[in-house]
N, C-alpha and C. Protein backbone atom coordinates (compact mmCIF):
# COMPACT_ATOMS: atom_id res chain seq x y z
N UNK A 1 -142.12 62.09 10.58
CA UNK A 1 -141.55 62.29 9.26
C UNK A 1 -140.07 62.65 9.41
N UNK A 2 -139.57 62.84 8.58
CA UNK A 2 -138.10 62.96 8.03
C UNK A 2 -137.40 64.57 8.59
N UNK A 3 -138.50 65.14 8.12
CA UNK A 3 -138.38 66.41 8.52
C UNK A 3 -139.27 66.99 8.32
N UNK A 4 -140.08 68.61 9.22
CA UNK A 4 -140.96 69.26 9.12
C UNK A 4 -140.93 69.81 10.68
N UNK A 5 -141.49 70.08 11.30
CA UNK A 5 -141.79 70.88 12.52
C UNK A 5 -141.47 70.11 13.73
N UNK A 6 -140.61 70.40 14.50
CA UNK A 6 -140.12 69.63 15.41
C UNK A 6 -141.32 69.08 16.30
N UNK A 7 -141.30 67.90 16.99
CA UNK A 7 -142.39 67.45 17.77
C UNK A 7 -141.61 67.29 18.84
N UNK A 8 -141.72 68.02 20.32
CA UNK A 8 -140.85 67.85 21.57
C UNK A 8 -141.41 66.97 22.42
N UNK A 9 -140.84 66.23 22.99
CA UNK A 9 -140.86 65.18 23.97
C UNK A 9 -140.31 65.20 25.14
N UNK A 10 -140.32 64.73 26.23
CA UNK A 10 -139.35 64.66 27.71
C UNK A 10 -138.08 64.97 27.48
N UNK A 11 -137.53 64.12 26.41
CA UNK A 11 -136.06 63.60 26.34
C UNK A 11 -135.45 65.39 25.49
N UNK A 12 -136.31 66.22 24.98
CA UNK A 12 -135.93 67.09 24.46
C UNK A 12 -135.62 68.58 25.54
N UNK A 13 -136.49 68.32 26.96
CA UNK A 13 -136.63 69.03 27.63
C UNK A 13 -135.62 68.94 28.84
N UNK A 14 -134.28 69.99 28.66
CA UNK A 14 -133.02 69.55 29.50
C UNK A 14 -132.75 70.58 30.09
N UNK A 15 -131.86 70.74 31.26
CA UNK A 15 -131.05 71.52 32.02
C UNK A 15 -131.90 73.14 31.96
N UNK A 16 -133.35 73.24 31.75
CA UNK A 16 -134.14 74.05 32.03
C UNK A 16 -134.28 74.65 30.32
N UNK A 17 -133.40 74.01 29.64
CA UNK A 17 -133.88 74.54 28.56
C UNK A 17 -134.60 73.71 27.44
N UNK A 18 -135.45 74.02 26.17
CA UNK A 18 -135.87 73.55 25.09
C UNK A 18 -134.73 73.37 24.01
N UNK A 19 -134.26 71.66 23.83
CA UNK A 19 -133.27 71.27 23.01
C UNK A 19 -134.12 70.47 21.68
N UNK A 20 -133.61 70.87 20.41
CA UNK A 20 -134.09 70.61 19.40
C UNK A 20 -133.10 69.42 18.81
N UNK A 21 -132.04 69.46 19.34
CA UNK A 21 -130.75 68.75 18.50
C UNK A 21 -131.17 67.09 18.02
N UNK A 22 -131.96 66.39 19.03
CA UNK A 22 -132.34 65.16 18.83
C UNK A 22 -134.42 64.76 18.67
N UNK A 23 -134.84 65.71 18.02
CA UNK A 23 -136.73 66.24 18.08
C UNK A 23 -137.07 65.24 16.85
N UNK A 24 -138.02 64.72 17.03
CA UNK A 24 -138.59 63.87 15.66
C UNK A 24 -139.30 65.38 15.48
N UNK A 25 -139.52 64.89 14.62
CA UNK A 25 -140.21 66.04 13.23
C UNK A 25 -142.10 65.44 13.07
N UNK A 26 -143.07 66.36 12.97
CA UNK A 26 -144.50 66.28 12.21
C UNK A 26 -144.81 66.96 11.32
N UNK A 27 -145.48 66.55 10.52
CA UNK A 27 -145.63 67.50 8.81
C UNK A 27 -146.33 68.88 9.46
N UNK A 28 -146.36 69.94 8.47
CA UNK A 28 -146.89 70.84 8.76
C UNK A 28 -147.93 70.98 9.16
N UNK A 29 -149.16 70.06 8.53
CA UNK A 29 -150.46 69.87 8.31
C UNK A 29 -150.71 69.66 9.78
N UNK A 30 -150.12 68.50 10.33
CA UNK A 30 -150.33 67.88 11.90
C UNK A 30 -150.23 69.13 13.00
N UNK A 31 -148.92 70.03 12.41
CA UNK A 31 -148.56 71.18 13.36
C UNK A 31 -149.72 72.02 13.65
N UNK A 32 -150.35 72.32 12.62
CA UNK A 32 -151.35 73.32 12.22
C UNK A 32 -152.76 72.85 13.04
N UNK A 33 -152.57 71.42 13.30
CA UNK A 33 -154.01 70.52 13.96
C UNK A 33 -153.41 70.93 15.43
N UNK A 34 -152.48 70.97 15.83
CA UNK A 34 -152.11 71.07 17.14
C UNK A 34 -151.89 71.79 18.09
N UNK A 35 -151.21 73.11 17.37
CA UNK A 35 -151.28 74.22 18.16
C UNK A 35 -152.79 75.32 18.24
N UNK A 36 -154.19 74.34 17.43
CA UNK A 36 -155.05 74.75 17.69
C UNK A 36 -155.39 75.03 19.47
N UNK A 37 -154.97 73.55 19.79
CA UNK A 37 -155.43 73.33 20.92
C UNK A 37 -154.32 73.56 22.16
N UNK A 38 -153.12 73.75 21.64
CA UNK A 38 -151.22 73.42 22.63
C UNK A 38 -150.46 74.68 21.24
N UNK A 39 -150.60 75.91 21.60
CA UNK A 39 -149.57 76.78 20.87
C UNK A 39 -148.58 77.48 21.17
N UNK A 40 -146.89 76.78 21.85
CA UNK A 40 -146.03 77.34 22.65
C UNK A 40 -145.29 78.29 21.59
N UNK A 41 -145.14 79.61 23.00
CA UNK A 41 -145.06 80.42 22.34
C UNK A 41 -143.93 80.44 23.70
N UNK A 42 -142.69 82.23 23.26
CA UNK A 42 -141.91 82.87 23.92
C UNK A 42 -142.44 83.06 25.28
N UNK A 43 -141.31 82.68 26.32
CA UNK A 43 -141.63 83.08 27.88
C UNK A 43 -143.15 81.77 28.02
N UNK A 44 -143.64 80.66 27.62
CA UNK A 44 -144.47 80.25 28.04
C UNK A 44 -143.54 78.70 29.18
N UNK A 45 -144.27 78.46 29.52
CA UNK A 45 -143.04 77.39 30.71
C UNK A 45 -143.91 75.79 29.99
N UNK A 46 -142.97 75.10 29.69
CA UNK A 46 -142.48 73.89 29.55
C UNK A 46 -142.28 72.59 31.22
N UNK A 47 -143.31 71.32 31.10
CA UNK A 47 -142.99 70.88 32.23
C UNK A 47 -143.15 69.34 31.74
N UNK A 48 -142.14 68.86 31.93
CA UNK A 48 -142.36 67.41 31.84
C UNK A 48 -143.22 66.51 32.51
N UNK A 49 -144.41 65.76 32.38
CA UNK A 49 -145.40 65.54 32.98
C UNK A 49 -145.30 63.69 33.11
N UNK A 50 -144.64 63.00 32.48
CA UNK A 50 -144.48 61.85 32.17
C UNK A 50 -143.21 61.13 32.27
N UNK A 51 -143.34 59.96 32.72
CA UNK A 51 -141.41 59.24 32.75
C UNK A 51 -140.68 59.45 34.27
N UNK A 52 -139.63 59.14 33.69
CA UNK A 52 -138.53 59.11 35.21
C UNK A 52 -138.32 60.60 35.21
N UNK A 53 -138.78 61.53 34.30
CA UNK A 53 -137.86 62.63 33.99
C UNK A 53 -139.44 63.91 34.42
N UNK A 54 -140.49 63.17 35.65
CA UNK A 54 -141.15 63.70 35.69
C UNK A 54 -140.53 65.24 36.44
N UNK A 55 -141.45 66.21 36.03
CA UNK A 55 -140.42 67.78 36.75
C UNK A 55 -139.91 68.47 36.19
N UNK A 56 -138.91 68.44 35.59
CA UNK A 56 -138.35 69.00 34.80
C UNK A 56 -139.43 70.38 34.02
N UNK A 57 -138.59 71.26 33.67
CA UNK A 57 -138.68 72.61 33.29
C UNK A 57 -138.10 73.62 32.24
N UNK A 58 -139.40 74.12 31.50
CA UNK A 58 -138.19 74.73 30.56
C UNK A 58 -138.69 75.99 30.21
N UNK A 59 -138.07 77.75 30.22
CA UNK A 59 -138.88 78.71 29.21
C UNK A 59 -138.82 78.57 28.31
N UNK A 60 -139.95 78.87 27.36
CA UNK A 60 -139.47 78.87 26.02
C UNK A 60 -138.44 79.91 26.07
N UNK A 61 -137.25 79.92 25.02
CA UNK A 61 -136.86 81.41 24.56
C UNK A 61 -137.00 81.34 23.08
N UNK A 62 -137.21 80.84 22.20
CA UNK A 62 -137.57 80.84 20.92
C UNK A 62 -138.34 81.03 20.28
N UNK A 63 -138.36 81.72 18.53
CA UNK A 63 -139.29 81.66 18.26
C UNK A 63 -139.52 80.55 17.31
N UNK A 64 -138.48 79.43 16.79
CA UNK A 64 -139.28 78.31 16.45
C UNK A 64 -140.77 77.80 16.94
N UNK A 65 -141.56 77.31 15.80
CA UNK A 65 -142.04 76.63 15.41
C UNK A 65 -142.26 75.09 16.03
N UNK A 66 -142.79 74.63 16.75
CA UNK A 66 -141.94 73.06 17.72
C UNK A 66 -144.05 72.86 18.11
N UNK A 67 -144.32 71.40 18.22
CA UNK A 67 -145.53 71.09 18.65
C UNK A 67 -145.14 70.24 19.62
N UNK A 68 -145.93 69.93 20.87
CA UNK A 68 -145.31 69.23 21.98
C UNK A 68 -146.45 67.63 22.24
N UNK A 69 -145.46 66.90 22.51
CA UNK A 69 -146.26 65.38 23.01
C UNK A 69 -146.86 65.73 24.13
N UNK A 70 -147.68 64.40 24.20
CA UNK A 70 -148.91 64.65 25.46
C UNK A 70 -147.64 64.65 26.75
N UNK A 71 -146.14 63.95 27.02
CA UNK A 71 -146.08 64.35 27.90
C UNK A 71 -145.12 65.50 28.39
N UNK A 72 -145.66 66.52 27.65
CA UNK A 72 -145.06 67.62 28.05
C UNK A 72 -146.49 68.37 28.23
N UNK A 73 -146.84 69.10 29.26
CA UNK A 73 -147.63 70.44 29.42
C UNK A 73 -146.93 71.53 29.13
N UNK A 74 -148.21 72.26 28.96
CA UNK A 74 -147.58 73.59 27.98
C UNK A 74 -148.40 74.74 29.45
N UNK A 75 -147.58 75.53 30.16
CA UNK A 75 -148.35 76.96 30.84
C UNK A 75 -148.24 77.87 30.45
N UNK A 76 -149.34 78.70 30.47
CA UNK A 76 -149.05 80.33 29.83
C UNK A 76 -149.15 81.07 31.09
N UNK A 77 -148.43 81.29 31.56
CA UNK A 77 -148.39 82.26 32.68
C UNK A 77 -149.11 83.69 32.67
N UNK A 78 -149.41 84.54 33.40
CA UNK A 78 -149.85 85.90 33.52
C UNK A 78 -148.19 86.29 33.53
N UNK A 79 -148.19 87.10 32.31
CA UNK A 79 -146.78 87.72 32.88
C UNK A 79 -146.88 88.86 34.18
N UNK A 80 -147.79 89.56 33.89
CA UNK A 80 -147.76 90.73 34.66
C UNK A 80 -147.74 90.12 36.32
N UNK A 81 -147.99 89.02 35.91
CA UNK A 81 -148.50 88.66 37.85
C UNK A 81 -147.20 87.68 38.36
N UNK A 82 -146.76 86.89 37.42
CA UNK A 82 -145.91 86.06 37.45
C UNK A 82 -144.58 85.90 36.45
N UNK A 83 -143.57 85.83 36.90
CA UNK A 83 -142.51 85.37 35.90
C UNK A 83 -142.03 84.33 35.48
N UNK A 84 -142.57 84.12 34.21
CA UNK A 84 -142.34 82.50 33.58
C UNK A 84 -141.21 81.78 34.59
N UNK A 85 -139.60 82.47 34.89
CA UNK A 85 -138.88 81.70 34.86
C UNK A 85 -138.45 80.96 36.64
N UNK A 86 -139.51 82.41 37.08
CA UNK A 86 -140.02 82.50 38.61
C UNK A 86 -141.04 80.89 39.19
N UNK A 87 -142.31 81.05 38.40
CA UNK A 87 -142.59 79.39 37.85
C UNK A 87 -142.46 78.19 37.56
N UNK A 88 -141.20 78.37 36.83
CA UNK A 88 -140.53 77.42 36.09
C UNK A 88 -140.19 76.52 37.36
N UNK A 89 -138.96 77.59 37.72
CA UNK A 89 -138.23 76.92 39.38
C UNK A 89 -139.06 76.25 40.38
N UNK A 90 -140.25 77.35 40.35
CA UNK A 90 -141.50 76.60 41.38
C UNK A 90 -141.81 75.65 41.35
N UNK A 91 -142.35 75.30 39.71
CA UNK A 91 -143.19 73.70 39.86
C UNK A 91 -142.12 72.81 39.17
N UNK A 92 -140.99 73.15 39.30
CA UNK A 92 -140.08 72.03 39.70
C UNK A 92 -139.07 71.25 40.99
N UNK A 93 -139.39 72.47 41.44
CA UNK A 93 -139.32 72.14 43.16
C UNK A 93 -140.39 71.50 43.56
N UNK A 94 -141.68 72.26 43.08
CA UNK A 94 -142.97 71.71 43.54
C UNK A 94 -143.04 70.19 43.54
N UNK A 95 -143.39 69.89 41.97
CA UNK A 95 -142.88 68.65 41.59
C UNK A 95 -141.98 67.28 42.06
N UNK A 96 -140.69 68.11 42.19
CA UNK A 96 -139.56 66.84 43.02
C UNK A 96 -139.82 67.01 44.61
N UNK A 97 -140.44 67.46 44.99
CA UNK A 97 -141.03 67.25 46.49
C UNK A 97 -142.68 66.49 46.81
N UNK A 98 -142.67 65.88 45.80
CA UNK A 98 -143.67 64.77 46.00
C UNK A 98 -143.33 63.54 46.07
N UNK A 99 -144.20 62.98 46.77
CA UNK A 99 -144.01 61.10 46.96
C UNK A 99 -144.50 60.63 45.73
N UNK A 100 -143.62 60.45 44.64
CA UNK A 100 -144.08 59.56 42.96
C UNK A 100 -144.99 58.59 43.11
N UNK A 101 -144.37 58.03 44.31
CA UNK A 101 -144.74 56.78 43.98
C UNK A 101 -146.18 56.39 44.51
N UNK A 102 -146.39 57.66 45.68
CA UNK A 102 -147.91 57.50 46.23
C UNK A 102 -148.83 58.49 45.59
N UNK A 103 -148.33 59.71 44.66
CA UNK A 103 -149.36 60.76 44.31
C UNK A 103 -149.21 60.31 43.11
N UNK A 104 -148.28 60.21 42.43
CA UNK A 104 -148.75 59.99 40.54
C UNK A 104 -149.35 59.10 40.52
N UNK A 105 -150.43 59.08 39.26
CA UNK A 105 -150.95 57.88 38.85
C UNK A 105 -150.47 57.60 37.72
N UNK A 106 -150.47 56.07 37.55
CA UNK A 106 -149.84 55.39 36.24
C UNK A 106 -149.15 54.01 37.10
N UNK A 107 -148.98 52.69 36.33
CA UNK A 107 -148.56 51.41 36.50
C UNK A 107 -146.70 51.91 36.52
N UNK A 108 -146.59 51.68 35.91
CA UNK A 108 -145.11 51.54 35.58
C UNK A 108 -144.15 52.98 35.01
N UNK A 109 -145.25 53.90 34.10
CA UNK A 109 -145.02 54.95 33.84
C UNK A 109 -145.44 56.19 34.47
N UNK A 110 -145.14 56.63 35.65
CA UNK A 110 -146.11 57.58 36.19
C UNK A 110 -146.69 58.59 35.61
N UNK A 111 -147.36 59.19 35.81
CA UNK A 111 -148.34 60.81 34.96
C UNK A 111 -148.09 61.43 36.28
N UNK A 112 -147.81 63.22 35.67
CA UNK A 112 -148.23 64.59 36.38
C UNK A 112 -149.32 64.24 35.61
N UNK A 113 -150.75 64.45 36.22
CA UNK A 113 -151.77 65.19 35.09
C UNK A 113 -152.12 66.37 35.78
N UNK A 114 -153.08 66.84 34.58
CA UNK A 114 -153.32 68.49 34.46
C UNK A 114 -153.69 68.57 35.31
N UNK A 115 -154.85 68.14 35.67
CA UNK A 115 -156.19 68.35 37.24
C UNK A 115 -154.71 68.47 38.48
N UNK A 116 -153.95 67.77 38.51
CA UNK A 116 -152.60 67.99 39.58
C UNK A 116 -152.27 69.57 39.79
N UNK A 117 -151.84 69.88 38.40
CA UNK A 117 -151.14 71.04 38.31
C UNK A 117 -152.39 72.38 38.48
N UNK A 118 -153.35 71.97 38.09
CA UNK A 118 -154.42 72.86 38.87
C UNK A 118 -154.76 73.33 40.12
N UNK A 119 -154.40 71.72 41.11
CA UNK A 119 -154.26 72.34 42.09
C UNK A 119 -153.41 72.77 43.23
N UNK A 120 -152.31 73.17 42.29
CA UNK A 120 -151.39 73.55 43.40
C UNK A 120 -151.72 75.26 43.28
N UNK A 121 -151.35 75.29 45.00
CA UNK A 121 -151.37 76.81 45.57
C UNK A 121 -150.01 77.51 45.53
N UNK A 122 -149.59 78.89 44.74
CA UNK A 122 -148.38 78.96 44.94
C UNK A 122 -148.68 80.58 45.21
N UNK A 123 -147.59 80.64 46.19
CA UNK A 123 -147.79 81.96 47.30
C UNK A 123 -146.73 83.04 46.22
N UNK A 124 -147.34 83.75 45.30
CA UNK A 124 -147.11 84.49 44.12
C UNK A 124 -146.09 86.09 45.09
N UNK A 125 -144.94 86.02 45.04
CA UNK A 125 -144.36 87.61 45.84
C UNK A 125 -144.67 88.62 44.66
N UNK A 126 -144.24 89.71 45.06
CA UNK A 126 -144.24 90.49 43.65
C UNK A 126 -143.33 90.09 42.73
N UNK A 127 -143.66 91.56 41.57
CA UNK A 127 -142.41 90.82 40.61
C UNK A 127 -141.02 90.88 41.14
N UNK A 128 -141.05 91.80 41.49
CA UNK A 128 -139.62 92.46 41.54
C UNK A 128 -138.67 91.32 42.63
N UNK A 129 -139.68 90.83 43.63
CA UNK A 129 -139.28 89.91 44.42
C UNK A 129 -138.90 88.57 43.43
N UNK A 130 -139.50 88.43 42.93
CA UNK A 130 -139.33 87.03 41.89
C UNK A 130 -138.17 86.94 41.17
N UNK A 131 -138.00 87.97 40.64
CA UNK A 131 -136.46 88.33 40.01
C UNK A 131 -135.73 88.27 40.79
N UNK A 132 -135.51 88.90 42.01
CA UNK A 132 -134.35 88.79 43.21
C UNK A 132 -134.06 87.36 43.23
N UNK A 133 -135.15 86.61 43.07
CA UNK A 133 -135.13 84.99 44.07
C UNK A 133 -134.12 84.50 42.99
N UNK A 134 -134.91 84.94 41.42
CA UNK A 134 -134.22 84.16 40.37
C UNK A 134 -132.76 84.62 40.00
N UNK A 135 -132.40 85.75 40.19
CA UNK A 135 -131.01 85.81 39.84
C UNK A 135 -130.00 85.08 41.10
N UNK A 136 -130.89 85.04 42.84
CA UNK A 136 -130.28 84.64 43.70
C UNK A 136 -129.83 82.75 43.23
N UNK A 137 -131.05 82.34 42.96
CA UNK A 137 -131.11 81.06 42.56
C UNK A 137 -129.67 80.62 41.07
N UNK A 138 -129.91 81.51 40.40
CA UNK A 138 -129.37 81.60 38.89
C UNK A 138 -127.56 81.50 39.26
N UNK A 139 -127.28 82.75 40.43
CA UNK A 139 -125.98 82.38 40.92
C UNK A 139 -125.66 80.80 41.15
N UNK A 140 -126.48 80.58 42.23
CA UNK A 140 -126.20 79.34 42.86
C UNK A 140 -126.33 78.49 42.11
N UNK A 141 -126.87 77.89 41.12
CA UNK A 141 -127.18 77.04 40.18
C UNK A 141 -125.25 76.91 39.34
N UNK A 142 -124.87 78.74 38.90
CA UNK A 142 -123.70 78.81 38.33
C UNK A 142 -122.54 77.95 39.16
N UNK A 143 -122.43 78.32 40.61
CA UNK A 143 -121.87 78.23 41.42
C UNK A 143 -121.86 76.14 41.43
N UNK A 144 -122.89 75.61 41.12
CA UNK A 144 -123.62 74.03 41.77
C UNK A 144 -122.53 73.45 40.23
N UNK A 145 -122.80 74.21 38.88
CA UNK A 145 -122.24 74.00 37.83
C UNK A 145 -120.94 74.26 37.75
N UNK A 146 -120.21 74.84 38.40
CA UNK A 146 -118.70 75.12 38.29
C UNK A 146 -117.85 74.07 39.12
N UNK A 147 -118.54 73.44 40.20
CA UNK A 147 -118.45 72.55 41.19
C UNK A 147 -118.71 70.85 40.63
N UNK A 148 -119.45 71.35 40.11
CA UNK A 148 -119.74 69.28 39.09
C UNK A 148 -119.07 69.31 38.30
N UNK A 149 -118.52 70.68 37.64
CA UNK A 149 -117.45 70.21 36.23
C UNK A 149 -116.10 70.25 36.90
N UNK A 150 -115.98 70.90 37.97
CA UNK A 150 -114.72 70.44 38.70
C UNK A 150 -114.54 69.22 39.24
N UNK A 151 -115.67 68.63 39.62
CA UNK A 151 -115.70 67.35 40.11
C UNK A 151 -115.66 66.54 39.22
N UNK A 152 -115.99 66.62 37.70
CA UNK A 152 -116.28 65.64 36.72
C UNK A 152 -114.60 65.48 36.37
N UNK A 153 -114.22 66.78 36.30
CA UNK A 153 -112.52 66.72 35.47
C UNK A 153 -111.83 65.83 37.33
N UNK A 154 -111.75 65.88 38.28
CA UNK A 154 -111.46 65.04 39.30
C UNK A 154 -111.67 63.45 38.63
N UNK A 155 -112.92 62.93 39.14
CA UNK A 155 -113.14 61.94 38.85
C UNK A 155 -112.30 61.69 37.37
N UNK A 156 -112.75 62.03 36.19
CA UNK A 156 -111.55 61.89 35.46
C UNK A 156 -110.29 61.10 35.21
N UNK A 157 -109.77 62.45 36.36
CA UNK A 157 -108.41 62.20 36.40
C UNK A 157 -107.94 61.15 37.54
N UNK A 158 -109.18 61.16 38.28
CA UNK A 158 -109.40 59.45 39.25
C UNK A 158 -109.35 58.36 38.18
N UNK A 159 -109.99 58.21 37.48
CA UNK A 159 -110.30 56.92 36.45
C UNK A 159 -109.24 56.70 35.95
N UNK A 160 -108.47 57.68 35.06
CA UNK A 160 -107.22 57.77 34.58
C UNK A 160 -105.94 57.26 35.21
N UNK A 161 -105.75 57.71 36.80
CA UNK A 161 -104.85 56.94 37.63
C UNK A 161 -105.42 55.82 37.47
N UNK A 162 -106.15 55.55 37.93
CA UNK A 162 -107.05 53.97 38.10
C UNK A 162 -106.17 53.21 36.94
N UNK A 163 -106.52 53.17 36.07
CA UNK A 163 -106.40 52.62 35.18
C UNK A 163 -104.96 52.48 34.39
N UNK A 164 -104.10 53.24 35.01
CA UNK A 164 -102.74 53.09 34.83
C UNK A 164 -102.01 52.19 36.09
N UNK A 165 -102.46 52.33 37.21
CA UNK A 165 -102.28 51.52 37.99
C UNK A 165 -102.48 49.82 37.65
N UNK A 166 -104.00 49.93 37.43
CA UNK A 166 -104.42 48.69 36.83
C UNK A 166 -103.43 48.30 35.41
N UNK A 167 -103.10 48.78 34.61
CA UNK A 167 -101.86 48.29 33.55
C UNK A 167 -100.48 48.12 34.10
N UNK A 168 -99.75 49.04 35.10
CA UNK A 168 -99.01 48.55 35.55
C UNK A 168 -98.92 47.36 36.54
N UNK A 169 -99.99 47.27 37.21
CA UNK A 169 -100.74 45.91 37.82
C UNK A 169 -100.16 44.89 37.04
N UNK A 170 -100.85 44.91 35.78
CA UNK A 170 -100.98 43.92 34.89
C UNK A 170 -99.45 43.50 34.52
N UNK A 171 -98.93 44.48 33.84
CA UNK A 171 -97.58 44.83 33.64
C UNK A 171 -96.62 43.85 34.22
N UNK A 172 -95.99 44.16 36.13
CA UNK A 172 -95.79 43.52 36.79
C UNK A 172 -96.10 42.23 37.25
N UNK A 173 -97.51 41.55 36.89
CA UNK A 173 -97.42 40.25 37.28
C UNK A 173 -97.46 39.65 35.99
N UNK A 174 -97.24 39.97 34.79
CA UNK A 174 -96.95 39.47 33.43
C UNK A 174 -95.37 39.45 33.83
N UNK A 175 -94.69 40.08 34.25
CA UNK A 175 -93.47 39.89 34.46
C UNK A 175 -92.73 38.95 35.30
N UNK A 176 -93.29 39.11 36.61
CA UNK A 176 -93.19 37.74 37.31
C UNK A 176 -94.00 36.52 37.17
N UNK A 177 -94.90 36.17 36.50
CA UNK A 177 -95.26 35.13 35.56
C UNK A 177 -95.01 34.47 34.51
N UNK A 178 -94.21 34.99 34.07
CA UNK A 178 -93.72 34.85 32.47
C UNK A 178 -92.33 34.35 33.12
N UNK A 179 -91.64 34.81 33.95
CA UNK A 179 -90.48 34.19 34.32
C UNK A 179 -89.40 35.62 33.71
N UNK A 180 -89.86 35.99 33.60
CA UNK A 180 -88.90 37.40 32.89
C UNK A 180 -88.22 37.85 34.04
N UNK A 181 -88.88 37.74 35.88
CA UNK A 181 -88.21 38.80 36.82
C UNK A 181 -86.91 38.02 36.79
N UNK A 182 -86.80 36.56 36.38
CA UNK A 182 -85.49 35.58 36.79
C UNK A 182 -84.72 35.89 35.95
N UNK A 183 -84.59 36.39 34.88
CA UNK A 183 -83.70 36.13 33.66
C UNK A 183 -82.74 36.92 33.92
């Protein structure tokens, strides 16, 4: 529909977070059928299960309202035992350290399915350890991001020479072609 309760998909699930900006919408009625069975809530982890974009990860932090497509799984973590965002990182490492192409099943579109995510073993530290890892990780991530946008404004300003070169290129042999260098 046009509008009503966001319905999230792969393409909504980015850079570890839940993006609404581009979400088709389901009437209320549908919402209400859905989170019978799938009801994401705050701190629950988000995992893309379907597509090229299998892996991917997200906490909730919101309290919108949002119902999710089949290929997103929804986890509710034990908080007390585990930290959503401790998780998060996990089974997306977990995840991109598989062979796609020999463990997923699916033709052309691969699937995580659930029975998968069941059985992975993950060696749980305490909390307090989990937090260490994640703020250690959280730096480095800042650090990986300050480094690609430096590299992006580079490249840039690569393309930019490029391409002035290439006009003065042009420039110059319009000039000696045209007969203009003789005149």
């Amino acid at each position: 529909v046009d509008s009503g309760i966001p319905f999230l998909s792969v393409k909504d699930i980015r850079n570890h977070k839940v993006n609404f900006e581009h979400s088709k919408y389901i009437t209320k009625e549908d919402h209400q059928k859905l989170i019978k069975r799938c009801n994401p809530e705050i701190d629950d982890v988000l995992l893309v299960k379907t597509g090229a974009t299998i892996g991917r990860t997200a906490v909730i932090q919101t309290k919108q309202d949002f119902s999710l497509f089949v290929s997103v799984a929804l986890i509710k973590p034990l908080h007390e035992i585990i930290n959503p965002k401790f998780l998060s990182l996990f089974l997306e490492f977990h995840v991109n350290q598989i062979n796609k192409d020999s463990f997923l099943k699916g033709g052309v579109i691969k699937n995580y399915h659930l029975e998968d995510l069941r059985g992975i073993n993950i060696a749980i530290p305490p909390i307090e350890e989990q937090k260490r890892v994640i703020q250690i990780l959280e730096k480095k991530f800042t650090e990986w991001e300050i480094h690609k946008n430096q590299f992006e404004i580079i490249q840039e300003q690569h393309d930019s020479i490029k391409q002035q070169l290439s006009n003065i290129q042009s420039s110059i042999l319009d000039i000696i072609f045209s007969g203009k260098l003789i005149q």
